[in-house]
N, C-alpha and C. Protein backbone atom coordinates (compact mmCIF):
# COMPACT_ATOMS: atom_id res chain seq x y z
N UNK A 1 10.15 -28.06 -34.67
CA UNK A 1 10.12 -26.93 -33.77
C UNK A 1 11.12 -27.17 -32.63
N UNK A 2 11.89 -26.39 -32.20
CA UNK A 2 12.85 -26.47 -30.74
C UNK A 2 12.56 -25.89 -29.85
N UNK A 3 12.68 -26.69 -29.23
CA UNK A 3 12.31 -26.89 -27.74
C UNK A 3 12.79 -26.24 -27.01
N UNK A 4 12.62 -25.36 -25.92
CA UNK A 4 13.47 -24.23 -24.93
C UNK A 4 12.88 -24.39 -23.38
N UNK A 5 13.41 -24.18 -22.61
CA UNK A 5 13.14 -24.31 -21.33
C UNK A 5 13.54 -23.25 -20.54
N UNK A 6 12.66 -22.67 -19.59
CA UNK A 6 12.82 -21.44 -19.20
C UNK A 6 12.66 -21.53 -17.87
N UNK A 7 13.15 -21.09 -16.94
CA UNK A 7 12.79 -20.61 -15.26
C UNK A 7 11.74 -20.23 -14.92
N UNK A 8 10.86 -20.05 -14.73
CA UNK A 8 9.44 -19.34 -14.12
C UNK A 8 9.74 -19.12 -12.75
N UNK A 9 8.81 -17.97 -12.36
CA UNK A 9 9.09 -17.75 -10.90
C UNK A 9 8.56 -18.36 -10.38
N UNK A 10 7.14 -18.65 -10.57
CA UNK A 10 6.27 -19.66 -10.04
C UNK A 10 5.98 -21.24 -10.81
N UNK A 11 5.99 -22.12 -10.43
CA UNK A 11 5.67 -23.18 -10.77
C UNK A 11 4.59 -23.07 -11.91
N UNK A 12 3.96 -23.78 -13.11
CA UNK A 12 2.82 -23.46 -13.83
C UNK A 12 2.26 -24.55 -13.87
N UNK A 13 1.99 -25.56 -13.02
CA UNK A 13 1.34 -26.19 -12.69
C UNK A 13 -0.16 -26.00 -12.63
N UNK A 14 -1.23 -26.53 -13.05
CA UNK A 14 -2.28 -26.11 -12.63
C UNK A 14 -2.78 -25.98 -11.69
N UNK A 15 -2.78 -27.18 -10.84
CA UNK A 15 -2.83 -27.31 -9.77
C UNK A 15 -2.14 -26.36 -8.10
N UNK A 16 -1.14 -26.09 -8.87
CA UNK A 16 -0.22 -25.16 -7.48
C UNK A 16 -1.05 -23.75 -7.47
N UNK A 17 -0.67 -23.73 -5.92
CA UNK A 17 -1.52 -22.52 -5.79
C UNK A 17 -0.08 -21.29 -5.75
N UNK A 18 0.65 -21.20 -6.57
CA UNK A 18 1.68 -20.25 -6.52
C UNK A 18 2.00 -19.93 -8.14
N UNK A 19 0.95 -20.48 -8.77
CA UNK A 19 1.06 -20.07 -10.26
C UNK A 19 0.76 -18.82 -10.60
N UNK A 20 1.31 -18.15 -11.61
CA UNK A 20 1.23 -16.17 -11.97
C UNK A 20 -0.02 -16.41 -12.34
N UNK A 21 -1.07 -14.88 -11.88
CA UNK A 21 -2.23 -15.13 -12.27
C UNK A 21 -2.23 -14.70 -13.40
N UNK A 22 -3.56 -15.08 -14.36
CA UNK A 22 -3.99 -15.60 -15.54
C UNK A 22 -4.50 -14.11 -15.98
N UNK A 23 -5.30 -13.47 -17.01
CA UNK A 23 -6.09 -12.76 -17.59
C UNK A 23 -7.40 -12.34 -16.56
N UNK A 24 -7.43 -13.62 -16.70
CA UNK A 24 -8.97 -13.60 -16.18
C UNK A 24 -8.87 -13.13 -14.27
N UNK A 25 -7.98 -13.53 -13.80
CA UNK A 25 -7.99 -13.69 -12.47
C UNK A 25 -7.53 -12.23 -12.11
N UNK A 26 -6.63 -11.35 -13.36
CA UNK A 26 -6.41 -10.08 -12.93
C UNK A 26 -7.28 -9.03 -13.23
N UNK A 27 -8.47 -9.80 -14.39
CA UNK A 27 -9.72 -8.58 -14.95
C UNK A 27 -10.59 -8.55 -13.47
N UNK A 28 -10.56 -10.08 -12.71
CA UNK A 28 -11.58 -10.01 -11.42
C UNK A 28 -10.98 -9.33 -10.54
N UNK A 29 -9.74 -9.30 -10.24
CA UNK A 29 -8.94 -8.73 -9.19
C UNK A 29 -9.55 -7.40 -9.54
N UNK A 30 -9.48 -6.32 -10.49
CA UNK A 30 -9.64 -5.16 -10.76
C UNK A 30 -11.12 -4.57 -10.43
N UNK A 31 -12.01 -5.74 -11.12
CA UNK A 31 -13.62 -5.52 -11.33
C UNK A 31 -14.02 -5.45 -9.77
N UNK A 32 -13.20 -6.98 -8.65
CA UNK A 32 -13.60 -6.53 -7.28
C UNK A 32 -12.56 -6.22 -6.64
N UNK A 33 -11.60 -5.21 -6.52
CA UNK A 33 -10.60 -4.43 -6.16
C UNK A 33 -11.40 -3.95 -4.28
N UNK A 34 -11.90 -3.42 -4.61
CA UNK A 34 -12.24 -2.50 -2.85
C UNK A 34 -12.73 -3.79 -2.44
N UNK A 35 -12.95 -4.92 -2.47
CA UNK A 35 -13.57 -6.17 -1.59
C UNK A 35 -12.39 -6.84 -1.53
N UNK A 36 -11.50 -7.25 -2.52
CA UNK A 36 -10.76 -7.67 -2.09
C UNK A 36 -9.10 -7.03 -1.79
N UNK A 37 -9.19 -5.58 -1.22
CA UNK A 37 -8.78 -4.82 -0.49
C UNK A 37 -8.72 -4.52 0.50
N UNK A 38 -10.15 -4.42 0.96
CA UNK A 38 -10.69 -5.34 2.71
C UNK A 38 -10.12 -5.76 2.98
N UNK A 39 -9.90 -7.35 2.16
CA UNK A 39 -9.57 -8.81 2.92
C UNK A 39 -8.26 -8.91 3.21
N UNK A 40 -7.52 -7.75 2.17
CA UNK A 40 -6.16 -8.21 2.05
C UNK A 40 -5.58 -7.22 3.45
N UNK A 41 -6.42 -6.10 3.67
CA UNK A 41 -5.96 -5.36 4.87
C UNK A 41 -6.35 -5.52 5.74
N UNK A 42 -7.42 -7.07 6.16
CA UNK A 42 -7.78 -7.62 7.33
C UNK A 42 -6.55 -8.84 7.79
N UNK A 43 -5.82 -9.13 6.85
CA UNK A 43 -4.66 -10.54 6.72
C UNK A 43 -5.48 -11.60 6.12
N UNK A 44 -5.83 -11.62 4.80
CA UNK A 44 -6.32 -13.07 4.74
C UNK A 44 -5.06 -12.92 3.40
N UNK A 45 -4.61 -14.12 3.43
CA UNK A 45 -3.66 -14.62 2.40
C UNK A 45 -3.47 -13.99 1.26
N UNK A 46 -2.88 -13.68 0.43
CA UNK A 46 -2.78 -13.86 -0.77
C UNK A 46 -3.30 -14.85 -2.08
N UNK A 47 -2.93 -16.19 -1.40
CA UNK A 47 -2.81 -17.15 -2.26
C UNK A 47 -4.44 -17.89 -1.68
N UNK A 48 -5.21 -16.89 -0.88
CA UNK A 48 -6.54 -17.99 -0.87
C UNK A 48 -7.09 -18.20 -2.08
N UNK A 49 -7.23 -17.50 -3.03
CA UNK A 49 -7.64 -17.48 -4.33
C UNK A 49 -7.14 -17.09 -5.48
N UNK A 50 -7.37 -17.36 -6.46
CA UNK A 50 -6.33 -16.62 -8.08
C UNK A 50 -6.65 -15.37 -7.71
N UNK A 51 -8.08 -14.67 -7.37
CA UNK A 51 -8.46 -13.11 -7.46
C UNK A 51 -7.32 -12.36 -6.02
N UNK A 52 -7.04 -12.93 -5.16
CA UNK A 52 -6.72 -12.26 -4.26
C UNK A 52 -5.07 -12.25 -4.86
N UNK A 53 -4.23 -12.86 -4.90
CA UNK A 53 -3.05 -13.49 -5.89
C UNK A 53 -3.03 -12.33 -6.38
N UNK A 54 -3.95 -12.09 -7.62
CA UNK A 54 -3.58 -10.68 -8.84
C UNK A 54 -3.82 -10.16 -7.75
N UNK A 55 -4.62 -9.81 -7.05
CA UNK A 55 -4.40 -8.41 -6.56
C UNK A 55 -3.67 -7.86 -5.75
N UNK A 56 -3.05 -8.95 -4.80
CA UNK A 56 -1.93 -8.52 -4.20
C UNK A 56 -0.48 -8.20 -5.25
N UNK A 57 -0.54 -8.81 -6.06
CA UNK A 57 0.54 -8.52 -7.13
C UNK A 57 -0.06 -6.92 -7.90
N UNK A 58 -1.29 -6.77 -8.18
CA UNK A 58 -1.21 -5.35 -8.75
C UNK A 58 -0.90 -4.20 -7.52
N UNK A 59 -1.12 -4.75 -6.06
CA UNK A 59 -1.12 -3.72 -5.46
C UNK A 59 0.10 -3.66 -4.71
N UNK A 60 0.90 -4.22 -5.04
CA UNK A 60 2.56 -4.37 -5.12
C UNK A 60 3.55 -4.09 -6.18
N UNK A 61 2.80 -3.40 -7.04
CA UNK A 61 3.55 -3.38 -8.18
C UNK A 61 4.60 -2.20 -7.97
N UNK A 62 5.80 -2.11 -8.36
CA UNK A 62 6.56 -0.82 -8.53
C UNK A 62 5.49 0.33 -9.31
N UNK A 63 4.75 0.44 -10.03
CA UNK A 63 4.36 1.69 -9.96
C UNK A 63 3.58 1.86 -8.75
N UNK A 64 2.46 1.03 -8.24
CA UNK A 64 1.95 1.46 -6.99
C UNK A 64 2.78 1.68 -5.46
N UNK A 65 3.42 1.15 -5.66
CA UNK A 65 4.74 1.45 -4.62
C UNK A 65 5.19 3.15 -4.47
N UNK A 66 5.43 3.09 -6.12
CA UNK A 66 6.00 4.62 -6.36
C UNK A 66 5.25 5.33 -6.12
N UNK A 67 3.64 5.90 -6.14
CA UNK A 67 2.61 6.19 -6.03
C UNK A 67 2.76 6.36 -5.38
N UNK A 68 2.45 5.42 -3.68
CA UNK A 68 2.37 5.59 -2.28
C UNK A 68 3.61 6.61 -1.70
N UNK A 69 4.72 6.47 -1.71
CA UNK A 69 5.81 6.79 -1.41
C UNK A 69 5.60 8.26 -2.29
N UNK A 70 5.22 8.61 -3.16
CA UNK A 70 5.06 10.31 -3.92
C UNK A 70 4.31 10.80 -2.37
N UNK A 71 2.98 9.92 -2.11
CA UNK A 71 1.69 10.47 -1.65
C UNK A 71 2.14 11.20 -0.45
N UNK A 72 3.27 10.02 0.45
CA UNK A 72 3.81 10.12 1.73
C UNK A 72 4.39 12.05 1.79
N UNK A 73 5.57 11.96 0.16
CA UNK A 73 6.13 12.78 0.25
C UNK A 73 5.34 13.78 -0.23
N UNK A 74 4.20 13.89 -0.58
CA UNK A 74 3.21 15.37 -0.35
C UNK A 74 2.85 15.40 0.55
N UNK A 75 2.61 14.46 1.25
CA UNK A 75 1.94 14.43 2.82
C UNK A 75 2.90 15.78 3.42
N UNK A 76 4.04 15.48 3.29
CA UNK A 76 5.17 16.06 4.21
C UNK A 76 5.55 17.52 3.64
N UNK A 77 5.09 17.91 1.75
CA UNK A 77 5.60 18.87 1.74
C UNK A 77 4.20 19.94 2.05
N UNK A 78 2.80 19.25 1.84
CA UNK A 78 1.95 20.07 2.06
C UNK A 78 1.75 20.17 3.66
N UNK A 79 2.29 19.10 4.47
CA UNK A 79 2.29 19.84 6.14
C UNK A 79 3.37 21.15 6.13
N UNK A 80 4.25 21.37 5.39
CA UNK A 80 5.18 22.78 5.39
C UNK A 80 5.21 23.94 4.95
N UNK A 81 3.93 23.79 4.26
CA UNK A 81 3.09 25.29 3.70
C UNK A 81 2.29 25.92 4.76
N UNK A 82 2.42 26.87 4.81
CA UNK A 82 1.31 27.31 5.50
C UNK A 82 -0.08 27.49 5.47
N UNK A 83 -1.13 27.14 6.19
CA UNK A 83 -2.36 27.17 6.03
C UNK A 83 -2.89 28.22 4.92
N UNK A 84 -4.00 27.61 4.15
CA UNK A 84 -4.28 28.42 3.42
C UNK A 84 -5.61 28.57 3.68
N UNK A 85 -6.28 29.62 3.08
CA UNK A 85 -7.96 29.87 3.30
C UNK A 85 -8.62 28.30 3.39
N UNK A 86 -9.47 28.06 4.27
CA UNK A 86 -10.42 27.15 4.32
C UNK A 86 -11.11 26.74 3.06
N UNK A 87 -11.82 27.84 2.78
CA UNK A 87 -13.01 28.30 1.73
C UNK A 87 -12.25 27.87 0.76
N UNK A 88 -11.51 28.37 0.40
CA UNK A 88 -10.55 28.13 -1.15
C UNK A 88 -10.94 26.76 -1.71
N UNK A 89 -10.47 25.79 -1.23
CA UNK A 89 -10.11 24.70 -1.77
C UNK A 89 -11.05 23.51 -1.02
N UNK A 90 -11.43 22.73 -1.55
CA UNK A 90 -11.95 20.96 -1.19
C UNK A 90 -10.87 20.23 -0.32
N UNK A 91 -9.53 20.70 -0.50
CA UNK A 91 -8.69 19.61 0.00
C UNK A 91 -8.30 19.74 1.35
N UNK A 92 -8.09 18.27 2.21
CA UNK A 92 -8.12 18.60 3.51
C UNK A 92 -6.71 18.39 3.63
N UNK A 93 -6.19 19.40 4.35
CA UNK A 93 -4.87 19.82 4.66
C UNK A 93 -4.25 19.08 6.27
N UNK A 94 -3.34 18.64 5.71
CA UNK A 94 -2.89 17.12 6.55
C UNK A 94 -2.48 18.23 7.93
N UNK A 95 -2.51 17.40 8.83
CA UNK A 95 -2.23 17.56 10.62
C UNK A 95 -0.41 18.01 10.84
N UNK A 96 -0.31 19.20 10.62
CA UNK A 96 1.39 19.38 10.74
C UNK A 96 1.95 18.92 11.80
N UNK A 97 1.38 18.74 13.19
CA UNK A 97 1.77 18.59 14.27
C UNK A 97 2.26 16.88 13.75
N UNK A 98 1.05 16.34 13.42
CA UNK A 98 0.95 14.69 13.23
C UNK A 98 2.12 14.18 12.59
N UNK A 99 2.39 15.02 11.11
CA UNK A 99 3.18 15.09 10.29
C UNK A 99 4.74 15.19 10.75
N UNK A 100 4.82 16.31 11.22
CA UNK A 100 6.10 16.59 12.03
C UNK A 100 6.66 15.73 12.73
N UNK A 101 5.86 15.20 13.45
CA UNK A 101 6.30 14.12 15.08
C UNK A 101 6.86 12.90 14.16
N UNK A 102 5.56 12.52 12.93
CA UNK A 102 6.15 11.07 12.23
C UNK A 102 7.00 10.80 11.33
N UNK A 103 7.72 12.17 10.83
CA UNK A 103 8.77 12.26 9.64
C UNK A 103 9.70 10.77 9.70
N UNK A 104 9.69 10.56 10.94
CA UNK A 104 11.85 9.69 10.76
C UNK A 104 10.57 8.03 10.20
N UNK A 105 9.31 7.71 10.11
CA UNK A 105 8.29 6.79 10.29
C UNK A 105 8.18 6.86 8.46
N UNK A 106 7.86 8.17 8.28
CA UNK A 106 7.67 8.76 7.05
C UNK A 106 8.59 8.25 5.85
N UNK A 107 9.48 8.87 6.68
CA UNK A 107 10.90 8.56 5.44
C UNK A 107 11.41 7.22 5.32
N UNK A 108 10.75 6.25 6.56
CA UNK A 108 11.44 4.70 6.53
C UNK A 108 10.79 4.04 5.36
N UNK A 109 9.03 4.25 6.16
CA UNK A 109 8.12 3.64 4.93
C UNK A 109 8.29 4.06 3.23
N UNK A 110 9.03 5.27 3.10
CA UNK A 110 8.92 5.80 1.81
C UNK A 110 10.49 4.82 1.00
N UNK A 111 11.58 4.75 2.26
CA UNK A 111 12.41 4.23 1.74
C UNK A 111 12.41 2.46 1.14
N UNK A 112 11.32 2.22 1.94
CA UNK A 112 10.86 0.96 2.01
C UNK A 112 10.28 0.61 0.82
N UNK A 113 9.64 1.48 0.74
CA UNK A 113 8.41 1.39 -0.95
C UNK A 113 9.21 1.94 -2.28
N UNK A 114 10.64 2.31 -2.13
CA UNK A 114 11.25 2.90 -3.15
C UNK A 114 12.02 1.78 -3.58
N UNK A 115 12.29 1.02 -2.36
CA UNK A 115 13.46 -0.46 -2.57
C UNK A 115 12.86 -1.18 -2.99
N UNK A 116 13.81 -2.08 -3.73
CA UNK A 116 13.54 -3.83 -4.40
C UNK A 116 13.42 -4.72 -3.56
N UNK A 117 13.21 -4.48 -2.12
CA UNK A 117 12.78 -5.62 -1.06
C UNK A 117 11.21 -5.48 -1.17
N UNK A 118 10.62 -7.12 -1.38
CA UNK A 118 8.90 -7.17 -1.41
C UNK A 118 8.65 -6.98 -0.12
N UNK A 119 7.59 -6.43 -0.52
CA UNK A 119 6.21 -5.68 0.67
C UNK A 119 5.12 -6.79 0.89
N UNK A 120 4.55 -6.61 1.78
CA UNK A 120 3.07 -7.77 2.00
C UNK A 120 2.04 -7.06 1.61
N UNK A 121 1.01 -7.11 0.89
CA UNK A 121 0.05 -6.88 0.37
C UNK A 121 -0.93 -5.65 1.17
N UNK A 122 -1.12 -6.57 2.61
CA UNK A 122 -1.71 -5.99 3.62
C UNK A 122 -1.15 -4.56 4.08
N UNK A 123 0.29 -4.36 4.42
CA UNK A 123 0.99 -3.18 4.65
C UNK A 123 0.45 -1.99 3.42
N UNK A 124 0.74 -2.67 2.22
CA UNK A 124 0.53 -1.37 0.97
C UNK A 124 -1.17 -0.88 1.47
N UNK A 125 -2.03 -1.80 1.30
CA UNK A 125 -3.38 -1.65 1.44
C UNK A 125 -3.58 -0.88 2.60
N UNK A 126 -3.14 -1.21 3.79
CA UNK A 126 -3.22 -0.49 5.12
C UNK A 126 -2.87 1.31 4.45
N UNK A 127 -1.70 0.99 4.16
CA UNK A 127 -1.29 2.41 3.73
C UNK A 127 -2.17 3.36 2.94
N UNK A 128 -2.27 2.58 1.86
CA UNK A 128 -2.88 3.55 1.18
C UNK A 128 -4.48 3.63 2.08
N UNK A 129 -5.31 3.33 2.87
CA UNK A 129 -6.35 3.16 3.57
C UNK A 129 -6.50 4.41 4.29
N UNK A 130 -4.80 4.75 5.04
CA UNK A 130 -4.68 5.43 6.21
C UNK A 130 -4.68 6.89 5.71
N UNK A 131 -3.57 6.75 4.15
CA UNK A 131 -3.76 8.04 3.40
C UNK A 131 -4.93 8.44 2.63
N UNK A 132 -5.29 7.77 2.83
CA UNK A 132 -7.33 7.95 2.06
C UNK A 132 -8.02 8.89 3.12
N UNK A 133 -7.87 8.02 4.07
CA UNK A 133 -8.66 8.93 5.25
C UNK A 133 -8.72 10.05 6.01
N UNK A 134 -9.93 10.48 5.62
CA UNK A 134 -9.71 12.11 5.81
C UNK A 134 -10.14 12.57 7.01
N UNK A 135 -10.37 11.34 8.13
CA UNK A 135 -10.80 11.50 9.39
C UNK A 135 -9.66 11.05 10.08
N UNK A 136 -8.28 10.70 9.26
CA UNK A 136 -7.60 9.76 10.33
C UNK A 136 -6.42 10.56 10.75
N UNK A 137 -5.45 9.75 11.34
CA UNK A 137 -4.83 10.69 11.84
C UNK A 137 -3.60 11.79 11.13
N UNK A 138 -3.34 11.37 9.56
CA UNK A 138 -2.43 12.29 8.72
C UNK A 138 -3.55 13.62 8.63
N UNK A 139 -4.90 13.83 8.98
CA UNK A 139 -5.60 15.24 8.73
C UNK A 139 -6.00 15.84 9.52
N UNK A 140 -6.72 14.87 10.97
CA UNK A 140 -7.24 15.29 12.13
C UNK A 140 -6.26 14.86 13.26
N UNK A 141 -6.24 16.10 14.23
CA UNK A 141 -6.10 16.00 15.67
C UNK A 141 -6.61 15.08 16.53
N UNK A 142 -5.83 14.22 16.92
CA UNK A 142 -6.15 13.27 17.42
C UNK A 142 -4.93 13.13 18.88
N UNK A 143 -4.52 11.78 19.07
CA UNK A 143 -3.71 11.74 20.34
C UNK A 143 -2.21 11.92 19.58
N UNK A 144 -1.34 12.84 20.16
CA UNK A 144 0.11 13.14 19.36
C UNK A 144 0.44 12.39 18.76
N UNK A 145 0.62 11.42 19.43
CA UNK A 145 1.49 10.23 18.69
C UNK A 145 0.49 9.34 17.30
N UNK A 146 -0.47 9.64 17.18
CA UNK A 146 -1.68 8.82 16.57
C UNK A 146 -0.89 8.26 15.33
N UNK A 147 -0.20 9.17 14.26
CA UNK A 147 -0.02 9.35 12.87
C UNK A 147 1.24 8.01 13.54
N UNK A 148 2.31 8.82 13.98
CA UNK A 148 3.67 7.38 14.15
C UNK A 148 2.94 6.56 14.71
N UNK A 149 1.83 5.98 15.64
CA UNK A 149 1.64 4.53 16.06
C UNK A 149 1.05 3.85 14.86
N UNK A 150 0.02 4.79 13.96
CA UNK A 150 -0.13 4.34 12.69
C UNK A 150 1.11 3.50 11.24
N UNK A 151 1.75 4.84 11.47
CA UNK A 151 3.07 4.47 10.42
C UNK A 151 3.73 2.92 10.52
N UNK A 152 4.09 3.18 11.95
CA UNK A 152 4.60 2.00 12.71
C UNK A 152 3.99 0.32 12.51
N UNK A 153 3.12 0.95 12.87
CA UNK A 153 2.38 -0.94 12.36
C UNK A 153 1.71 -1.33 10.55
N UNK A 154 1.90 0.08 9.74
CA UNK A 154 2.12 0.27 8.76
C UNK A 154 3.15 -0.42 7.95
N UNK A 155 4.42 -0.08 8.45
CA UNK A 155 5.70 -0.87 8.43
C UNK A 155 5.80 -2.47 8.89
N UNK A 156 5.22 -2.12 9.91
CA UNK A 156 5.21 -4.05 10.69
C UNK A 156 4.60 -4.75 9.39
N UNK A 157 3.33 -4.38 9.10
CA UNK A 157 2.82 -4.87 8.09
C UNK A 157 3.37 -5.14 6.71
N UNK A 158 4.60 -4.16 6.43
CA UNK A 158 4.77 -4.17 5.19
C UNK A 158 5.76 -5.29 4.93
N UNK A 159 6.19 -5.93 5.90
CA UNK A 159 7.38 -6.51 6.28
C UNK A 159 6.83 -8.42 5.52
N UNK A 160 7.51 -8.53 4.89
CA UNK A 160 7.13 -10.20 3.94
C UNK A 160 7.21 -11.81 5.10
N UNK A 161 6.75 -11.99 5.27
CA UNK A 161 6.61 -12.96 6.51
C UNK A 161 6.56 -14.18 5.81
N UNK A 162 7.51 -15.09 5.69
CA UNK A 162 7.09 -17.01 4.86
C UNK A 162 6.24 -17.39 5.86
């Protein structure tokens, strides 16, 4: 049999804690996803565990990237419609004022999540957290600036720190 030798990104050591996670470590990442989603948007490491590891890697992935960055850009085209009946629809119709003020915030983070420069785990999670929330400031009236002081440390976050 011949022998070949290949580059890995990470070491495959057993022992190193920077080895690609395994099967198993990405079925747990998935099974406890919203717990260890928390942790990852409170700052606890990546690499404290194999489960946190996959999951910062699934929730960094170019499709979830692409995802976020679509979400941003409905954010922005449904603040430019005009209000529609209340009654009509379930969906809560994002804060135009909020929207408006944070576009140049909008378009950084979107450019950010479209590029081949890595993101920190915590930033994506924050994000998608902020666009979840239907009390926060992309839907409700809050203080003007609420949505950009959000975006803003959104970005800080997304930013890869050794």
């Amino acid at each position: 049999m011949r022998q070949t030798h290949a580059v890995a990104p990470f070491p495959l050591a057993r022992s190193s804690p920077r080895r690609p996670p395994r099967w198993l470590d990405r079925t747990a990442a998935r099974l406890r996803g919203p717990w260890l989603d928390r942790q990852l948007a409170d700052g606890v490491a990546p690499w404290r565990s194999p489960a946190h590891a996959a999951r910062a890697v699934q929730v960094t992935s170019d499709r979830r990237r692409r995802a976020l960055a679509r979400a941003l850009e409905r954010l922005v085209a449904q603040s430019d419609q005009a209000p529609g009946p209340s009654l009509a629809s379930a969906v809560i119709a994002p804060c135009r004022r909020h929207v408006r003020a944070a576009l140049p915030e909008i378009l950084d983070v979107c450019a950010r999540l479209r590029s081949d420069v890595p993101v920190d785990p915590t930033g994506v999670v924050r994000l998608r957290d902020l666009l979840r929330d239907g009390a926060g400031p992309c839907y409700v009236w809050m203080h003007p600036d609420a949505l950009t002081i959000e975006l803003r440390e959104v970005s800080r976050w997304l930013e890869v720190s050794d």
